[in-house]
Protein backbone atom coordinates (compact mmCIF):
# COMPACT_ATOMS: atom_id res chain seq x y z
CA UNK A 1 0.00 0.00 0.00
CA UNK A 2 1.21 3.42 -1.00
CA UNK A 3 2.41 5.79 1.86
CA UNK A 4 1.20 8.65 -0.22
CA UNK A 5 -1.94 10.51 -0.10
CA UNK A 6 -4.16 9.06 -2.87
CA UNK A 7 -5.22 12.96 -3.85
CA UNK A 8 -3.32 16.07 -3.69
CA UNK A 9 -4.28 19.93 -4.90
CA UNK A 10 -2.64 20.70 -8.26
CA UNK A 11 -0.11 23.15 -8.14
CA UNK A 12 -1.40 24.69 -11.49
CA UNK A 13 -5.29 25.17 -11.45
CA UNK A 14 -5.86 23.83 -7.57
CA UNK A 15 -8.57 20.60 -9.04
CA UNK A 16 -7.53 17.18 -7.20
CA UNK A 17 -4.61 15.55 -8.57
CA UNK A 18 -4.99 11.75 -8.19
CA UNK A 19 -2.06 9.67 -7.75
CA UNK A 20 -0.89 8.11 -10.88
CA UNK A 21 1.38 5.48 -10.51
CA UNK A 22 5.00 5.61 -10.01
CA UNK A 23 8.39 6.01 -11.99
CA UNK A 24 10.31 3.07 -12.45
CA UNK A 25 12.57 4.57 -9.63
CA UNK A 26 10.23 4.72 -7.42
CA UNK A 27 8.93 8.49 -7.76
CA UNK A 28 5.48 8.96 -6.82
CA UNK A 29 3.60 10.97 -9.97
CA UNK A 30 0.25 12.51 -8.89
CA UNK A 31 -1.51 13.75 -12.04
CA UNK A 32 -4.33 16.34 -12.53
CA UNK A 33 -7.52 15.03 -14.20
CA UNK A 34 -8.13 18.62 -14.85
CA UNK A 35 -5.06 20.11 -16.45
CA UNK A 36 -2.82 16.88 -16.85
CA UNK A 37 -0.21 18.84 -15.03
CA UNK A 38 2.33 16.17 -13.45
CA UNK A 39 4.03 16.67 -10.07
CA UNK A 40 5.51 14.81 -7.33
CA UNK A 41 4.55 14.18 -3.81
CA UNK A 42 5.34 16.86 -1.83
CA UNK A 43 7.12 14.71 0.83
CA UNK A 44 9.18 13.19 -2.05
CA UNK A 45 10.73 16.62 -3.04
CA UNK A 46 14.69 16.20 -2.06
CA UNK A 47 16.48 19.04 -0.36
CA UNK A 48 18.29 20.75 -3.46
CA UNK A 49 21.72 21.27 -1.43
CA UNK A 50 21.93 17.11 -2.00
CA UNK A 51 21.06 17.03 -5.34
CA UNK A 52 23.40 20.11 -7.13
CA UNK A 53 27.11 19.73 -5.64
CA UNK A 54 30.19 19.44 -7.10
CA UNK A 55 29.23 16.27 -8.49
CA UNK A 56 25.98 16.77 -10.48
CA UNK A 57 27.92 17.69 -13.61
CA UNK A 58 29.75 14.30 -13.50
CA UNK A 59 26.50 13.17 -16.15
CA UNK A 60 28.93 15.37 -18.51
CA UNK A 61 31.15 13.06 -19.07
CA UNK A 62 33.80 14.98 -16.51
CA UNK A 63 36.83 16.73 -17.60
CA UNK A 64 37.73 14.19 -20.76
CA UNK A 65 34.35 15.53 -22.33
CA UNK A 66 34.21 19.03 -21.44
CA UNK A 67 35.41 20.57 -24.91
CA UNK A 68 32.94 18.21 -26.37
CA UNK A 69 29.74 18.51 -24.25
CA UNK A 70 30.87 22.61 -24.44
CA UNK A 71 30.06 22.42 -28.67
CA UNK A 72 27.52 20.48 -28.23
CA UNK A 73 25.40 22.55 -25.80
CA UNK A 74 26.09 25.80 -27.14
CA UNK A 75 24.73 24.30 -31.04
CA UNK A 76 21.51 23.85 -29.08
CA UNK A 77 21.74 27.64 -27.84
CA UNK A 78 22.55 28.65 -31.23
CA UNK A 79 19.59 27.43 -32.26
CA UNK A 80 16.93 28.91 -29.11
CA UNK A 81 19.00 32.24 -29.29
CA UNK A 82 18.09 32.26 -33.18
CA UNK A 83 14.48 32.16 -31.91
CA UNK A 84 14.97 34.45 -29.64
CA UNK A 85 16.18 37.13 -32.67
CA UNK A 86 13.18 37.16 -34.20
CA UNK A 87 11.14 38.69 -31.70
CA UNK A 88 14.20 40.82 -30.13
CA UNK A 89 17.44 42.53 -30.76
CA UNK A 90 20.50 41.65 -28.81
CA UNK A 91 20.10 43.40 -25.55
CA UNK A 92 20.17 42.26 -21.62
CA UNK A 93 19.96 38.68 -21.17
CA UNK A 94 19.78 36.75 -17.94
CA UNK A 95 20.23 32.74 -18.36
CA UNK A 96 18.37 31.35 -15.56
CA UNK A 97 19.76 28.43 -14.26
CA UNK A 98 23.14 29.22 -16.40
CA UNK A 99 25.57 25.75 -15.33
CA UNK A 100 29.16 26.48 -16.43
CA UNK A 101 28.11 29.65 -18.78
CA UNK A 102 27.92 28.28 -22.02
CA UNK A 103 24.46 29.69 -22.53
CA UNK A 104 26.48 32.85 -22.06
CA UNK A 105 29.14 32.28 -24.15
CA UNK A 106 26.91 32.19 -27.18
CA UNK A 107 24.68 35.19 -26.55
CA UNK A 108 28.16 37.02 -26.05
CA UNK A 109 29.69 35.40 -29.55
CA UNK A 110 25.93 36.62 -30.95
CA UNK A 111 25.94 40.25 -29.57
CA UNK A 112 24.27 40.11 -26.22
CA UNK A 113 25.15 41.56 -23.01
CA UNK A 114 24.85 38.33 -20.68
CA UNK A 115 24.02 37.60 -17.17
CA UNK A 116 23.77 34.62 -14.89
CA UNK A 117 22.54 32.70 -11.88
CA UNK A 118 22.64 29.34 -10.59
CA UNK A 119 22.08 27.64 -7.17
CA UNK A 120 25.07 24.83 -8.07
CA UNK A 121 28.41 26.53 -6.45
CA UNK A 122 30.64 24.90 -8.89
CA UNK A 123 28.28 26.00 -11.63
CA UNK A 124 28.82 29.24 -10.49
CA UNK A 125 33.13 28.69 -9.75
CA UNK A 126 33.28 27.72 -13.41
CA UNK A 127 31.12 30.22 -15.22
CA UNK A 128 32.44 32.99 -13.07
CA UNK A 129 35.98 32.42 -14.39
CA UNK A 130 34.55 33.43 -18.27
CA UNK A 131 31.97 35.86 -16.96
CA UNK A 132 33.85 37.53 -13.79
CA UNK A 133 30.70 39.89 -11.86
CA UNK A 134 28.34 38.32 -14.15
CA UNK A 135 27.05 35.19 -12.64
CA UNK A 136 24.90 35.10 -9.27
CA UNK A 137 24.51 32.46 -6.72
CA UNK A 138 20.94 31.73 -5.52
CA UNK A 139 17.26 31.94 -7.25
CA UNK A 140 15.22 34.06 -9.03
CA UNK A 141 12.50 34.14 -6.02
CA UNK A 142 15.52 35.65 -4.21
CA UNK A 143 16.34 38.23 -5.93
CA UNK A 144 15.02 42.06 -5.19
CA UNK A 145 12.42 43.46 -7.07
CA UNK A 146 14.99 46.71 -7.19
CA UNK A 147 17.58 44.78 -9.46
CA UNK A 148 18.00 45.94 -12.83
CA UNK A 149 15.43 44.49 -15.48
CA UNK A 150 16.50 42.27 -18.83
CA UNK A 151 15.22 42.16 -22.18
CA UNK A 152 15.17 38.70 -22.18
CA UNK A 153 15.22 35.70 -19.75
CA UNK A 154 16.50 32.50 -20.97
CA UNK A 155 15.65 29.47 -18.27
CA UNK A 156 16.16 26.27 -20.60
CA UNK A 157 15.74 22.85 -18.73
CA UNK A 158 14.76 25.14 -15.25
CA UNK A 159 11.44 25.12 -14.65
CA UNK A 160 11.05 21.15 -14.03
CA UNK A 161 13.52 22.20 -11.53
CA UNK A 162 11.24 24.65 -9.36
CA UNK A 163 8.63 23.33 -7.23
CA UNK A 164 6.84 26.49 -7.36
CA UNK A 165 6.26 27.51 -10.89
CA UNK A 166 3.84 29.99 -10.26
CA UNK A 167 6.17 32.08 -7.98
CA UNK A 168 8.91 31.03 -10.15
CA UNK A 169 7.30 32.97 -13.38
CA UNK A 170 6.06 35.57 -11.40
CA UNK A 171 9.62 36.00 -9.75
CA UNK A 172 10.86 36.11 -13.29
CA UNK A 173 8.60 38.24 -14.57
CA UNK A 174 9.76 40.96 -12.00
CA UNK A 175 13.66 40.58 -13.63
CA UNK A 176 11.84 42.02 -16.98
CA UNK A 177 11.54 45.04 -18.79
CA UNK A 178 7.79 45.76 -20.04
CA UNK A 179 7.68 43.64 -23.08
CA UNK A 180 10.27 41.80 -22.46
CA UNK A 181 10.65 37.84 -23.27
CA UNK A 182 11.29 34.77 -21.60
CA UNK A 183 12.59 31.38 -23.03
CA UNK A 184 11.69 28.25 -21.13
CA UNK A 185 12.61 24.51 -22.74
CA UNK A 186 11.12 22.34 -20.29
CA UNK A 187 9.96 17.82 -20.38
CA UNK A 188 6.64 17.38 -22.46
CA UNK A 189 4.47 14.58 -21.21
CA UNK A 190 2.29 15.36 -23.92
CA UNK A 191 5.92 13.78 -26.37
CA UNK A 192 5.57 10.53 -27.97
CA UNK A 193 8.25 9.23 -25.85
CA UNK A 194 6.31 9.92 -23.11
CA UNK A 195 3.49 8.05 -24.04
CA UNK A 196 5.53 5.26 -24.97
CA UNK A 197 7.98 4.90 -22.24
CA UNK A 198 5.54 4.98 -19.64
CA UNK A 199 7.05 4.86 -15.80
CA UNK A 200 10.65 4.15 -17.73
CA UNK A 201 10.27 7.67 -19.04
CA UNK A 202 14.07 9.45 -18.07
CA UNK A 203 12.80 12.43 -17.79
CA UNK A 204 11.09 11.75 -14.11
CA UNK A 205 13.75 12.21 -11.85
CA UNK A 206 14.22 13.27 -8.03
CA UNK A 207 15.58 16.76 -9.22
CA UNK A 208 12.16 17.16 -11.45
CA UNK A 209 8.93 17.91 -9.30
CA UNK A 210 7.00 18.68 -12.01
CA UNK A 211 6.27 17.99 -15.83
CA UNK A 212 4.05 20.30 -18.14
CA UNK A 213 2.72 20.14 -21.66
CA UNK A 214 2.44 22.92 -23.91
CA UNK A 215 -1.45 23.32 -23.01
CA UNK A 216 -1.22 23.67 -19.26
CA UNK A 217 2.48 25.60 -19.48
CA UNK A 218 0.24 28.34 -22.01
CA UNK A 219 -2.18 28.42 -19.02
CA UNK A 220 0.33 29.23 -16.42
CA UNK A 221 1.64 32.04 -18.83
CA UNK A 222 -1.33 33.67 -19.14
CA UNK A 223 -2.04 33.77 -15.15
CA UNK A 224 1.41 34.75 -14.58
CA UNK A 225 0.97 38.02 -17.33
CA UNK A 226 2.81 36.25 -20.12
CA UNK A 227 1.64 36.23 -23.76
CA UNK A 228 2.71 33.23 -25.14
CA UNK A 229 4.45 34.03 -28.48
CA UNK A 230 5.74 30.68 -29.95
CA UNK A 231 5.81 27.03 -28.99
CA UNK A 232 8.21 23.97 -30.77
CA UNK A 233 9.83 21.08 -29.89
CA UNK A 234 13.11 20.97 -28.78
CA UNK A 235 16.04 19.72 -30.59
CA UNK A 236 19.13 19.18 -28.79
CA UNK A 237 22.57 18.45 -30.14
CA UNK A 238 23.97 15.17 -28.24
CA UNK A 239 26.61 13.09 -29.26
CA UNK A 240 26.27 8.95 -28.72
CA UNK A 241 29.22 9.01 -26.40
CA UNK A 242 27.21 12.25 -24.35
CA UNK A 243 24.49 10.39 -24.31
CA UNK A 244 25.87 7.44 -22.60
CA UNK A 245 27.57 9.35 -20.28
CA UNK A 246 23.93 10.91 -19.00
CA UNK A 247 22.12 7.56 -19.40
CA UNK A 248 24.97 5.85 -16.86
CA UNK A 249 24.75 8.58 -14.30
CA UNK A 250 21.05 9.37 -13.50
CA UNK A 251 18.26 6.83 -15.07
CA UNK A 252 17.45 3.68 -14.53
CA UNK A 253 19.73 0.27 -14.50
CA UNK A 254 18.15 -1.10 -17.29
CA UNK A 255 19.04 2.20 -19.41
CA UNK A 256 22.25 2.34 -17.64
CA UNK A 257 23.56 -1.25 -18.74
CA UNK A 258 22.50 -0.93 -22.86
CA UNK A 259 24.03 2.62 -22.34
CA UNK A 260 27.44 0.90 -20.96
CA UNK A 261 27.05 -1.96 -23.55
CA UNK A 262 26.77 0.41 -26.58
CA UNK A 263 29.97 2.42 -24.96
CA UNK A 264 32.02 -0.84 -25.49
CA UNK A 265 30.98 -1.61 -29.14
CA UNK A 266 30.80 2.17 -30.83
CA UNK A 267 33.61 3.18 -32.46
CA UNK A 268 35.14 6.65 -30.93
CA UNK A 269 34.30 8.55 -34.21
CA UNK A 270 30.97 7.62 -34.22
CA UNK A 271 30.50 8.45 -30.12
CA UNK A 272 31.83 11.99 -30.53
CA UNK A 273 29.40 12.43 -33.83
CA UNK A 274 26.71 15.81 -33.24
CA UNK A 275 23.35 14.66 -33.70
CA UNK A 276 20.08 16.92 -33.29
CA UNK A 277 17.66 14.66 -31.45
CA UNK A 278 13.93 15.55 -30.05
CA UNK A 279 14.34 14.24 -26.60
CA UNK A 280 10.26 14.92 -25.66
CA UNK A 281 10.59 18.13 -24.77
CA UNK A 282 9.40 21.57 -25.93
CA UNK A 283 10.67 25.58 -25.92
CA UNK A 284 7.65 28.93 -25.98
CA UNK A 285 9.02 31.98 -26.07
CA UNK A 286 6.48 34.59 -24.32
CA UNK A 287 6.18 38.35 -23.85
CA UNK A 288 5.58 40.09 -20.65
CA UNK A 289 2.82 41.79 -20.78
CA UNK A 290 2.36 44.21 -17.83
CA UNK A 291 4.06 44.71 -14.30
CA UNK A 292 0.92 44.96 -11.87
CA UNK A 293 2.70 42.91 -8.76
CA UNK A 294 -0.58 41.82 -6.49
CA UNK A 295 -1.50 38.92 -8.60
CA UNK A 296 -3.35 36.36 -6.43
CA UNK A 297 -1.03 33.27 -4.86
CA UNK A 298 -1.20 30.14 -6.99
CA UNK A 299 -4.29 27.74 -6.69
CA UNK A 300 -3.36 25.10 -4.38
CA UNK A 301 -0.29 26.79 -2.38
């Protein structure tokens, strides 16, 4: 028998959220019959100081890869910054949840004046050494509402990340100038993969407490005072031997073993080959619309 609560409130819209199963890890998913908005148990939400130290970036590949994983993420920036472009010039950019500052590397190459924060203190060692008075420790929520504002805000792969949302977006939405933008590439469980890995799906995770699709992400938007602008799935450039490297580190055995097997058969060439790969998740770009601060607290907090 489950130890969990067989209904929670949804974080998003505040309906019942019934208890859907669990990951193949173990992860108890409570899902809204309302919204489809996925989230875990509240008492299952890890304490983030043991989840981002020093050694969350190991999934890299470590030091042998960094050159390589470095390309590789900023062709995938290349690309969302290109989207960016076409609804803004280069201006003030803040990369939420900015790792070792290769986000900021390409806006830089591209034109943009870039910023950064992180909660992950090596994130923020390594990054500062490129971007010296440019990177922040801590979050968003923490920030004061005095700082200075951003054209844009970039938070790719963050927002899974937040247990809040609402307060995250509205936190966010603070950090912008009137009609400014924000980025966010987040896990789809509306994605074929998804549907058909089930519970095995790699995307749940301890570090992600909850899981959108474009419909219910649009409504959060909206109630935060975000126009949505532009939704798309997300390619990401991996290469085989990246790939494995993730696989081993954080998702399940099973995953873990083919991931080691392939490793020992694929030819070095071929494991260090970029390949743009939808991964079931999707990127909206949306405009701020307005600054009035005394929007309601989020249903169901």
């Amino acid at each position: 028998m489950s130890p969990y609560s067989p209904l929670i409130p949804c974080s998003l819209c505040g309906h019942p959220s019934r208890l859907h199963g669990s990951s193949v890890i173990r992860l108890p998913i409570y899902r809204c019959a309302e919204c489809g908005f996925e989230q875990l148990a509240p008492g299952s939400i890890p304490d983030p100081a043991s989840i981002y130290t020093k050694d969350y970036f190991r999934r890299w590949g470590g030091e042998k890869m960094q050159e390589e994983v470095r390309n590789l993420k900023k062709l995938t920036f290349r690309r969302i910054l290109a989207r960016i472009e076409k609804y803004s010039k280069p201006g003030r950019i803040l990369d939420i949840g900015c790792a070792k500052g290769y986000f900021l590397e390409e806006a830089a190459e591209r034109g943009w004046d870039p910023f950064g924060i992180d909660i992950n203190p090596d994130a923020i060692r390594v990054a500062g050494q490129r971007f010296e008075g440019r990177v922040l420790m801590g979050r968003v929520e923490d920030l004061p509402d005095r700082f200075d504002r951003f054209d844009v805000l970039a938070a790719t792969d963050v927002i899974e990340h937040t247990p809040r949302p609402y307060d995250f977006l509205i936190a966010a939405r603070r950090l912008l100038q009137d009609g400014g933008l924000i980025v966010l590439t987040t896990v789809n469980t509306a994605s074929l993969s998804h549907f058909f890995m089930g519970r095995f799906w790699p995307h749940y995770k301890p570090e992600h407490p909850c899981y959108f699709d474009p419909r219910n992400l649009n409504t959060l938007l909206r109630k935060t005072g975000f126009w949505p602008l532009e939704f798309w799935n997300t390619l990401k450039t991996l290469s085989p031997g990246y790939l494995f490297s993730v696989l081993r580190e954080d998702h399940p055995p099973l995953l873990g073993i083919l991931a080691r097997y392939l490793q020992t058969i694929m030819p070095d060439f071929l494991q260090r080959l970029p390949i743009p790969l939808l991964l079931g998740e999707f990127s909206v770009i949306a405009r701020c619309e307005s600054h009035p601060f005394d929007l309601p607290k989020a249903a169901g907090t």
